[in-house]
N, C-alpha and C. Protein backbone atom coordinates (compact mmCIF):
# COMPACT_ATOMS: atom_id res chain seq x y z
N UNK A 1 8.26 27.32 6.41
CA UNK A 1 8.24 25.90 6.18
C UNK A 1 8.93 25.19 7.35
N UNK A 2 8.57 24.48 7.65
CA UNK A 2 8.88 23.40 8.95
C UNK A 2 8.74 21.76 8.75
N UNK A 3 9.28 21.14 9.25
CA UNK A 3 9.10 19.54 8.77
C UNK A 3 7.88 19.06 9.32
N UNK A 4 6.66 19.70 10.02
CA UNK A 4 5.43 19.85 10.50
C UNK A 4 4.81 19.74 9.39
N UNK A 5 5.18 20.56 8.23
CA UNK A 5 4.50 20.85 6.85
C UNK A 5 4.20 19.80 5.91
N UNK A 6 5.14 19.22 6.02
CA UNK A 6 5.37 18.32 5.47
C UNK A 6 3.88 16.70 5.22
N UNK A 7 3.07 16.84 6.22
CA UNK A 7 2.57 16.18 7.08
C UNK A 7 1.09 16.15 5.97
N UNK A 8 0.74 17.83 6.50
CA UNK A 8 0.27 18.46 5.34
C UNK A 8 -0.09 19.00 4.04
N UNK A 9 1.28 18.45 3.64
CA UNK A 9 1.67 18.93 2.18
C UNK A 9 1.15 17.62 1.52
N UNK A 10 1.97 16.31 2.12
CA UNK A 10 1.57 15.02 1.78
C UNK A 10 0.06 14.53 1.90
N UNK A 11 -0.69 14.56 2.68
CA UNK A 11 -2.20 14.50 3.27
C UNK A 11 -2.84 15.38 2.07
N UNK A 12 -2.46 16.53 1.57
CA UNK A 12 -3.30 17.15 0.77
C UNK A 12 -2.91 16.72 -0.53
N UNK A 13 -1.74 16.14 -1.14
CA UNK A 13 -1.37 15.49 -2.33
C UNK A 13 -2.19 14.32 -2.36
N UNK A 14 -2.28 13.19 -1.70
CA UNK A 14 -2.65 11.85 -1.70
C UNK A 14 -4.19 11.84 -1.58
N UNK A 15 -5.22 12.71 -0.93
CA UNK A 15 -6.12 12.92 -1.23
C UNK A 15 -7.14 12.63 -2.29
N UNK A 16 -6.50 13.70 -3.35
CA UNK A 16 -6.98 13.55 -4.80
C UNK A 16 -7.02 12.62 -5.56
N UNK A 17 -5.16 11.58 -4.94
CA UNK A 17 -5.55 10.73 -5.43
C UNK A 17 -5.87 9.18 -5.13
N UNK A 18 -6.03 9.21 -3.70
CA UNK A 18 -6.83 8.23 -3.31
C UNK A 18 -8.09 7.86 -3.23
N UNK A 19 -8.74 9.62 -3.12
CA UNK A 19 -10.06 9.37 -2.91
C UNK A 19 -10.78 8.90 -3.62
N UNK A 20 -10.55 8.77 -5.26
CA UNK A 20 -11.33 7.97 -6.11
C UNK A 20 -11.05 6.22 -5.80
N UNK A 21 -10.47 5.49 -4.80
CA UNK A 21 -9.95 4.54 -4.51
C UNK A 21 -11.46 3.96 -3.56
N UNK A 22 -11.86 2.69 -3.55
CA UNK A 22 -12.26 2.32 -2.35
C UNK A 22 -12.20 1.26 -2.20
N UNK A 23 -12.51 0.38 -0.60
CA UNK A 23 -11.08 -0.43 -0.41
C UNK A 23 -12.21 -1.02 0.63
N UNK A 24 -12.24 -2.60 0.73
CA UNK A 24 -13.22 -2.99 1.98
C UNK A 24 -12.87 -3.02 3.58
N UNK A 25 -13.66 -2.61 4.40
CA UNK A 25 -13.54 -2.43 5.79
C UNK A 25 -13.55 -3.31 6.00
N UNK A 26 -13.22 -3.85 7.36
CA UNK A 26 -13.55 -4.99 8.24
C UNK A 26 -15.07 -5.24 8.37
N UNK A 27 -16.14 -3.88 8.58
CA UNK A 27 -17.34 -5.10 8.17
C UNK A 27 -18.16 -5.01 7.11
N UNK A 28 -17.14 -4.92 5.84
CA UNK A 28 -17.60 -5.24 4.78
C UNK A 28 -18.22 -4.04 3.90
N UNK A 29 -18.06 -3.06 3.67
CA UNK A 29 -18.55 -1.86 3.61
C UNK A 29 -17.59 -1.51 2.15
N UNK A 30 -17.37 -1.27 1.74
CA UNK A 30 -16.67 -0.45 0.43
C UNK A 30 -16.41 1.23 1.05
N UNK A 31 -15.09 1.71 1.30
CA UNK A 31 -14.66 3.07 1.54
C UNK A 31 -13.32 3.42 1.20
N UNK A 32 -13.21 4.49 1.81
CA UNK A 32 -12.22 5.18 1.04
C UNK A 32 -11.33 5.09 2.16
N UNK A 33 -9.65 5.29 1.64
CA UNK A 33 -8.87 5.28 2.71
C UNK A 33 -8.56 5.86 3.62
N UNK A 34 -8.25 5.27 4.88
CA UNK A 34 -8.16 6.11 5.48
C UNK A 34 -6.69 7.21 5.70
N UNK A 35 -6.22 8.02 6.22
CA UNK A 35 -5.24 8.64 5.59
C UNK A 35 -4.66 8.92 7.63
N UNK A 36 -3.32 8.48 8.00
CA UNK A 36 -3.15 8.78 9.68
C UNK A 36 -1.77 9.34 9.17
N UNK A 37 -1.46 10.35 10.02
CA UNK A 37 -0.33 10.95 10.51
C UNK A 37 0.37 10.31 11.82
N UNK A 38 2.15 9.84 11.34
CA UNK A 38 2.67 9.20 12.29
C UNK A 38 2.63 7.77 12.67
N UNK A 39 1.65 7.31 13.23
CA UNK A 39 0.92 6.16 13.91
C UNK A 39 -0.32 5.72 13.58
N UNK A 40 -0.79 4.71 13.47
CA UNK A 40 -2.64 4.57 13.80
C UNK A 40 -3.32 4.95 15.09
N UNK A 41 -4.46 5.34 15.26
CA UNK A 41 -5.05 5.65 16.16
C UNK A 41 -5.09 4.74 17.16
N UNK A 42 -4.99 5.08 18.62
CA UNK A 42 -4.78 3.65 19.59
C UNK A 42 -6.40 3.30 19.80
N UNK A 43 -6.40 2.82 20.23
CA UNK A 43 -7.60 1.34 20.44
C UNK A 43 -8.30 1.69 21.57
N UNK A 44 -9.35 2.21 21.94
CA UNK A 44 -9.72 2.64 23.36
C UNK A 44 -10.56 1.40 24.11
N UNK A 45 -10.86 0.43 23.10
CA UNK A 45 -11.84 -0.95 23.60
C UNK A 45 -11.55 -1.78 22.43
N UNK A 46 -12.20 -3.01 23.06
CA UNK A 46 -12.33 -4.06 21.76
C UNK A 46 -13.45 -3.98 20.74
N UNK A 47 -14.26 -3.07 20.85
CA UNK A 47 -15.18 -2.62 20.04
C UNK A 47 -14.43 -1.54 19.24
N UNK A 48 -13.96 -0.83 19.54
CA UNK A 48 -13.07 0.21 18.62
C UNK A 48 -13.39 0.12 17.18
N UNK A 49 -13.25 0.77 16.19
CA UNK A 49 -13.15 0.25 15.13
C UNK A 49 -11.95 0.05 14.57
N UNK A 50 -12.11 -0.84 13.55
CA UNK A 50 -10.40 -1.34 12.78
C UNK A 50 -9.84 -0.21 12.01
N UNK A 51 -8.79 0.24 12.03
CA UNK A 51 -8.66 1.19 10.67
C UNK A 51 -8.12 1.04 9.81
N UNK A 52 -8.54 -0.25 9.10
CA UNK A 52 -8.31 -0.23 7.82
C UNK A 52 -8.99 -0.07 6.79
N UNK A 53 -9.34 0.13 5.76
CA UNK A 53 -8.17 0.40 5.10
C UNK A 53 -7.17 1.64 5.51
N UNK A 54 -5.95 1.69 5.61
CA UNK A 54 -4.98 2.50 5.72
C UNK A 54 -3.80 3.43 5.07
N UNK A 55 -3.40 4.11 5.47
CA UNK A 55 -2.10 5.09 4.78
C UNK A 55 -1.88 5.45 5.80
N UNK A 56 -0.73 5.41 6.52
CA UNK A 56 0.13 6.01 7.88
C UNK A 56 1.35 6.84 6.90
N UNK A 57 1.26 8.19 6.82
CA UNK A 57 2.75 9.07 6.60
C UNK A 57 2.96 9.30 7.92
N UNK A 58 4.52 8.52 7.91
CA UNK A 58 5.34 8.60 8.71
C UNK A 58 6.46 9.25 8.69
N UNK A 59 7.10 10.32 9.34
CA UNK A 59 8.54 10.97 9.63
C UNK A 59 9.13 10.10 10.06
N UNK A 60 10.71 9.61 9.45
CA UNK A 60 11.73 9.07 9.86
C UNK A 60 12.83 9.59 10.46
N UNK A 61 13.00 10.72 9.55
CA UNK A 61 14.42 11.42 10.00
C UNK A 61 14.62 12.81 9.03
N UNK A 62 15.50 13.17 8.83
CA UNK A 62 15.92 13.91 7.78
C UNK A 62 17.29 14.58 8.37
N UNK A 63 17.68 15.88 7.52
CA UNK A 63 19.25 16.50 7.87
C UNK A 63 19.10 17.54 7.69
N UNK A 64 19.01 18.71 8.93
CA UNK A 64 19.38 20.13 8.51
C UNK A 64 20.63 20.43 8.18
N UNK A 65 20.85 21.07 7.63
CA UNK A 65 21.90 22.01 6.61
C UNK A 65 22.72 22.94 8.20
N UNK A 66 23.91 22.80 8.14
CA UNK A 66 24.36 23.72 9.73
C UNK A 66 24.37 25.33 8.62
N UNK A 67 24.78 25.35 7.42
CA UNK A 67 24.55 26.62 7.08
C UNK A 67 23.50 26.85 6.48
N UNK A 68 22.70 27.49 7.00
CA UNK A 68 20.81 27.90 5.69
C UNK A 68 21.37 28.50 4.55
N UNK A 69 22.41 28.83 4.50
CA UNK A 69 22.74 28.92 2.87
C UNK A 69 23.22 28.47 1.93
N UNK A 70 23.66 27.32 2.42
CA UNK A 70 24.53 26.33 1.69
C UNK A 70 23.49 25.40 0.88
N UNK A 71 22.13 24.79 1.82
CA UNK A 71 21.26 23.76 1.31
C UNK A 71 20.34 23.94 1.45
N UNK A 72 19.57 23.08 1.58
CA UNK A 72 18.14 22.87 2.00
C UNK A 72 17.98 21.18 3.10
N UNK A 73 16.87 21.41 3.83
CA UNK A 73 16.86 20.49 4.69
C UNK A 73 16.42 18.97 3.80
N UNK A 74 16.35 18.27 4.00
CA UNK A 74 16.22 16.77 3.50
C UNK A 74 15.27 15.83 4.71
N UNK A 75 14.45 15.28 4.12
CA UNK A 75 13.45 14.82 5.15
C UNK A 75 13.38 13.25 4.38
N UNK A 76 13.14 12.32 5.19
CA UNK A 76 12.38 11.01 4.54
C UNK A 76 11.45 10.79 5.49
N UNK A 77 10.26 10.63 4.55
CA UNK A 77 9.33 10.06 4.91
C UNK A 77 9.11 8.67 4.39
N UNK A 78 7.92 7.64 5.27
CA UNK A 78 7.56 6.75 4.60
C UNK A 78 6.42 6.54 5.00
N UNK A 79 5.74 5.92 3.62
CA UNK A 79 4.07 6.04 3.85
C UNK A 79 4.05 4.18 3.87
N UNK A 80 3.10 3.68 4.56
CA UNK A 80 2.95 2.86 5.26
C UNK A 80 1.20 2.08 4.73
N UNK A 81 0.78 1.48 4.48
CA UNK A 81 0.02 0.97 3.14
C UNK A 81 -0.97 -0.59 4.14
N UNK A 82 -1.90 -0.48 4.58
CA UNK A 82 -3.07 -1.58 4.96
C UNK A 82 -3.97 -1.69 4.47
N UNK A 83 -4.10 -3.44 3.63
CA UNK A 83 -5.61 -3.00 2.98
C UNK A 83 -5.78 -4.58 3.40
N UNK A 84 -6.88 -4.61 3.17
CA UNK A 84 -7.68 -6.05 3.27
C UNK A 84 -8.87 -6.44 2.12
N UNK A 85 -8.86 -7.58 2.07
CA UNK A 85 -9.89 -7.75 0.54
C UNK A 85 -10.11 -9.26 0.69
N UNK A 86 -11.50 -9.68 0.88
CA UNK A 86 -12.11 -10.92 1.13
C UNK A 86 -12.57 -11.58 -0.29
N UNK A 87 -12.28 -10.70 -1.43
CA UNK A 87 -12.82 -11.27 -2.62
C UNK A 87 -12.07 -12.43 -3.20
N UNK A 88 -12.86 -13.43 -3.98
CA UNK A 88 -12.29 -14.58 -4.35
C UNK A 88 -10.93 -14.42 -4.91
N UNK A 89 -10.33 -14.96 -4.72
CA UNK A 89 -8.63 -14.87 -5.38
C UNK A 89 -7.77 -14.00 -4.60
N UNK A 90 -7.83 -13.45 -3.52
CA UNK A 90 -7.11 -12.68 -2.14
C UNK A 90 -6.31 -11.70 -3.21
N UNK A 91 -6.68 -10.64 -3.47
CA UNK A 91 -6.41 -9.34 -4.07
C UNK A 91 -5.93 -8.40 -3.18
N UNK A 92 -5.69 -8.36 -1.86
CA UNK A 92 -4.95 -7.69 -1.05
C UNK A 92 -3.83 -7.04 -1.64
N UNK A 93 -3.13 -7.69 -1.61
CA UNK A 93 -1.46 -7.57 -2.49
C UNK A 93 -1.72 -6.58 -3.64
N UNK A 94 -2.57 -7.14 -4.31
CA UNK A 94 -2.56 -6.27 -5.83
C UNK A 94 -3.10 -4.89 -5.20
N UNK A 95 -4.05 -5.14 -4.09
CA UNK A 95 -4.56 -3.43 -3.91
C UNK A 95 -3.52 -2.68 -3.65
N UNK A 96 -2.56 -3.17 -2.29
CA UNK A 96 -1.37 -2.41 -1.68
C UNK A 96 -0.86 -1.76 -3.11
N UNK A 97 -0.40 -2.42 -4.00
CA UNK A 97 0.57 -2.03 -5.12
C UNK A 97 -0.04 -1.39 -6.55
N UNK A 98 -1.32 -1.28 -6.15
CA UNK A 98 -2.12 -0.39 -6.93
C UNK A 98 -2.20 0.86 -6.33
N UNK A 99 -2.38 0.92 -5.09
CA UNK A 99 -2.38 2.74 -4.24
C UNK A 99 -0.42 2.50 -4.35
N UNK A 100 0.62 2.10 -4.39
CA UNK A 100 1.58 2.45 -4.43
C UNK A 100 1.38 3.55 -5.64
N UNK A 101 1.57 2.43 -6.91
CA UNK A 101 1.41 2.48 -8.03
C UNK A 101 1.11 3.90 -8.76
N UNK A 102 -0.51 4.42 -8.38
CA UNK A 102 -0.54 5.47 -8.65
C UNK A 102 -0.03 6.57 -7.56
N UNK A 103 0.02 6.79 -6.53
CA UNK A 103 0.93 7.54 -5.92
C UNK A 103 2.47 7.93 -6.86
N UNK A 104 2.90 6.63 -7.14
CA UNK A 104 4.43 6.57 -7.56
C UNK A 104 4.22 7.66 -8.80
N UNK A 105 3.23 7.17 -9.31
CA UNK A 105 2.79 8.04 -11.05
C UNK A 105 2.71 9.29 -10.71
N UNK A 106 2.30 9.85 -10.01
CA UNK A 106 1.69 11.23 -9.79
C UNK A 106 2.88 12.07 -8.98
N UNK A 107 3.69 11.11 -8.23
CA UNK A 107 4.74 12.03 -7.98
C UNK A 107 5.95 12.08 -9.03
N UNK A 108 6.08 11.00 -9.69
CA UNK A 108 7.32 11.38 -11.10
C UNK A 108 6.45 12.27 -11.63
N UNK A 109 4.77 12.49 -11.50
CA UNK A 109 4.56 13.06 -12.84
C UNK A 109 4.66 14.98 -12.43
N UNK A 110 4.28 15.51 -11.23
CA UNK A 110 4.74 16.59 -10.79
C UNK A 110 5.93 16.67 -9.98
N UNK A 111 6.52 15.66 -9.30
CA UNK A 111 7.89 15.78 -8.78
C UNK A 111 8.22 16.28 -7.50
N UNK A 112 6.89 17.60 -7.04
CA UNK A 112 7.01 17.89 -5.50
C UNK A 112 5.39 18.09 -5.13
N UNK A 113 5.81 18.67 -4.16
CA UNK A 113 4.54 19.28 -2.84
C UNK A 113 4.41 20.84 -3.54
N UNK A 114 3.98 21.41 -2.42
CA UNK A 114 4.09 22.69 -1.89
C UNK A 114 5.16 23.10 -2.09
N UNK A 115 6.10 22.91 -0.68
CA UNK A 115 7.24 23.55 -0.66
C UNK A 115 8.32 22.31 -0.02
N UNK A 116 8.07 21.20 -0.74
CA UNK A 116 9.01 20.13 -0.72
C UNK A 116 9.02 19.12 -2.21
N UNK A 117 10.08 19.32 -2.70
CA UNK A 117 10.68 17.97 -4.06
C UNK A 117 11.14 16.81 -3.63
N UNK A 118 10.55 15.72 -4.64
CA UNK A 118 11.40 14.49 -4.45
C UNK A 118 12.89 14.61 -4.48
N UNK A 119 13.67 14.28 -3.99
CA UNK A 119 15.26 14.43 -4.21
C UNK A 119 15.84 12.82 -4.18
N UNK A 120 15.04 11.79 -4.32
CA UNK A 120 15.84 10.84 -4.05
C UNK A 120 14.89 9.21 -4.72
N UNK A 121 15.36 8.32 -5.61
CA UNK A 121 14.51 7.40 -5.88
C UNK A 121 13.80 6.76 -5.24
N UNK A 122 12.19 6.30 -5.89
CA UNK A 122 11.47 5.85 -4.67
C UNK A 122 11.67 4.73 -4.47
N UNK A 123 11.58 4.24 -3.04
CA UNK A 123 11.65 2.43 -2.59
C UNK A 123 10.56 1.97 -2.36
N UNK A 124 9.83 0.91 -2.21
CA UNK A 124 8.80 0.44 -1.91
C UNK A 124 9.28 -0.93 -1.39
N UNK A 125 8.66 -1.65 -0.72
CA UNK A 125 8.66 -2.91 0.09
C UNK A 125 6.83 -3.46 0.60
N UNK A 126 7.00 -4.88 0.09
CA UNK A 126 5.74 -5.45 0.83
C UNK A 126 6.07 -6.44 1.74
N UNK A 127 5.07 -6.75 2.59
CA UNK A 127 5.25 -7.30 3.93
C UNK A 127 5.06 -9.02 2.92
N UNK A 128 6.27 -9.51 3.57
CA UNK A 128 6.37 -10.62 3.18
C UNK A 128 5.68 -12.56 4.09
N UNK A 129 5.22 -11.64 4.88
CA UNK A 129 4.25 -12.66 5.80
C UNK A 129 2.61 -12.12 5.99
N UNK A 130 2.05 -11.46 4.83
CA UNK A 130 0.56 -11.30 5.12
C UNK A 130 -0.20 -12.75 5.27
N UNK A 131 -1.09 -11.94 5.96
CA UNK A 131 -2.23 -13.00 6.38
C UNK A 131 -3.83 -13.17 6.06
N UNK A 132 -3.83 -13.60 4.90
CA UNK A 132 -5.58 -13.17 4.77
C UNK A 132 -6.55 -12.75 5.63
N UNK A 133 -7.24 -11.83 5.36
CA UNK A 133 -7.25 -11.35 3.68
C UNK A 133 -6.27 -9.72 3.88
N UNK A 134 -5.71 -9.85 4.86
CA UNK A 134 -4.68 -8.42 4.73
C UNK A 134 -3.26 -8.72 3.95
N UNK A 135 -3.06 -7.80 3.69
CA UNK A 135 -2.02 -6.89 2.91
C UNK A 135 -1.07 -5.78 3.38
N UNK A 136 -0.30 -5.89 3.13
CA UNK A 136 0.50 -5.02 3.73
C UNK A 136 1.65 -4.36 2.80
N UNK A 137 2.39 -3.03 2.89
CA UNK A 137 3.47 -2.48 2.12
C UNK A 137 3.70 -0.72 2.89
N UNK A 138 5.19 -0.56 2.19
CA UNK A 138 5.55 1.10 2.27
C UNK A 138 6.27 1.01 0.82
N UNK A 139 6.26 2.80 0.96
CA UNK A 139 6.85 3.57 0.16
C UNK A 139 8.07 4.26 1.08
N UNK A 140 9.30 4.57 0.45
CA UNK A 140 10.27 5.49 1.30
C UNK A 140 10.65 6.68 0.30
N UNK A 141 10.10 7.53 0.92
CA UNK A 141 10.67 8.99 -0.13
C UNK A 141 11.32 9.98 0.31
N UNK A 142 12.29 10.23 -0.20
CA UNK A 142 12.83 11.51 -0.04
C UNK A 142 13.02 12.65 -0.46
N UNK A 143 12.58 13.85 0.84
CA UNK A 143 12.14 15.53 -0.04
C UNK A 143 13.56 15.66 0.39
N UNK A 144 13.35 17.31 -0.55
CA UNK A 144 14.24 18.55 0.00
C UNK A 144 13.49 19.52 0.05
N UNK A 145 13.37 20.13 1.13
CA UNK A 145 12.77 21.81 1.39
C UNK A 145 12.59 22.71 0.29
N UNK A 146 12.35 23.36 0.19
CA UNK A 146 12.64 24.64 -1.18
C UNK A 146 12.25 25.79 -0.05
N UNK A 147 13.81 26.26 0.74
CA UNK A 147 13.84 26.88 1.73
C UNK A 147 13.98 28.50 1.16
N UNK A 148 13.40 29.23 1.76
CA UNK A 148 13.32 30.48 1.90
C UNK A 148 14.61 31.50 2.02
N UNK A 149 15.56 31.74 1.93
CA UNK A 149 16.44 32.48 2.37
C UNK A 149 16.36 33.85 2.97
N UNK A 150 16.90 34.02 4.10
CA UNK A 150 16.55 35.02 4.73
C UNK A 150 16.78 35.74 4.31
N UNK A 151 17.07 37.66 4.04
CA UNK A 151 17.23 38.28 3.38
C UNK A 151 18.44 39.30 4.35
N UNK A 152 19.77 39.39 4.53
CA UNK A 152 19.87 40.35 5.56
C UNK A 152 21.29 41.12 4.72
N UNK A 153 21.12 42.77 5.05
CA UNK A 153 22.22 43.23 4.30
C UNK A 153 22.97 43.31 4.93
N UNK A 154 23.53 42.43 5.66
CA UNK A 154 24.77 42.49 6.35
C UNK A 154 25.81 40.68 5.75
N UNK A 155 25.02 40.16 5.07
CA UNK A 155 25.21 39.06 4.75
C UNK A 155 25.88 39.05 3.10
């Protein structure tokens, strides 16, 4: 396990349950979200396409343990939330906090990954200057590893 994993672990959780989600593009299309590691993709022209709708899991930080036997490592991530919605009554907002929403459900309701647990209450924040018809928000969560211990008989 590596904080690489992590990346992965999350991408394959949110999947399942986004993909029943779909969310309008910039030109108007009904799809599913898109899901980026880190950053959004950079822009190679002005034709490019937009990528929204969005989910950016992002690595912030975390804390290794100086003894591997004492703990486990601690990571926060935060997932990062773009949607846009041209329908009458600007529903942006409600979408962001609907993909929070069930995310939030599905992780109280199993609690980890793979080989990472929630260890810490979740935060959420929305962008308090959107601009029609976008939307904006994160989630901040925090794992702990469920680290391996080495095995050595000298220990």
């Amino acid at each position: 396990m590596t904080v690489f994993d992590i990346y992965k672990e999350l991408e394959d959780f949110l999947h399942p349950i986004l993909d029943e989600m779909y969310f309008e593009s910039p030109d108007g299309k009904r799809v599913k979200i898109n899901i980026y590691k880190q950053s959004l993709p950079p822009k190679r022209d002005d034709e490019d396409m937009n990528p929204i709708p969005y989910l950016i899991i992002k690595v912030l930080g975390g804390t290794f343990p100086k003894d591997y036997r004492s703990d486990t490592a601690k990571i926060r991530v935060i997932l990062l939330i773009g949607i846009m919605n041209t329908e009458e009554g600007y529903t942006a907002s409600m979408d962001v906090l609907g993909v929070m929403e069930r995310i939030r459900q599905e992780l109280l309701k199993v609690g980890h990954l793979k080989t990472f647990s929630l260890c810490a209450d979740i935060d959420f924040t929305m962008n308090e200057e959107d601009e029609y018809p976008y939307s904006f928000g994160g989630m901040d969560l925090k794992f702990r590893s469920i680290d391996v211990v080495r095995e050595d008989e000298y220990t």
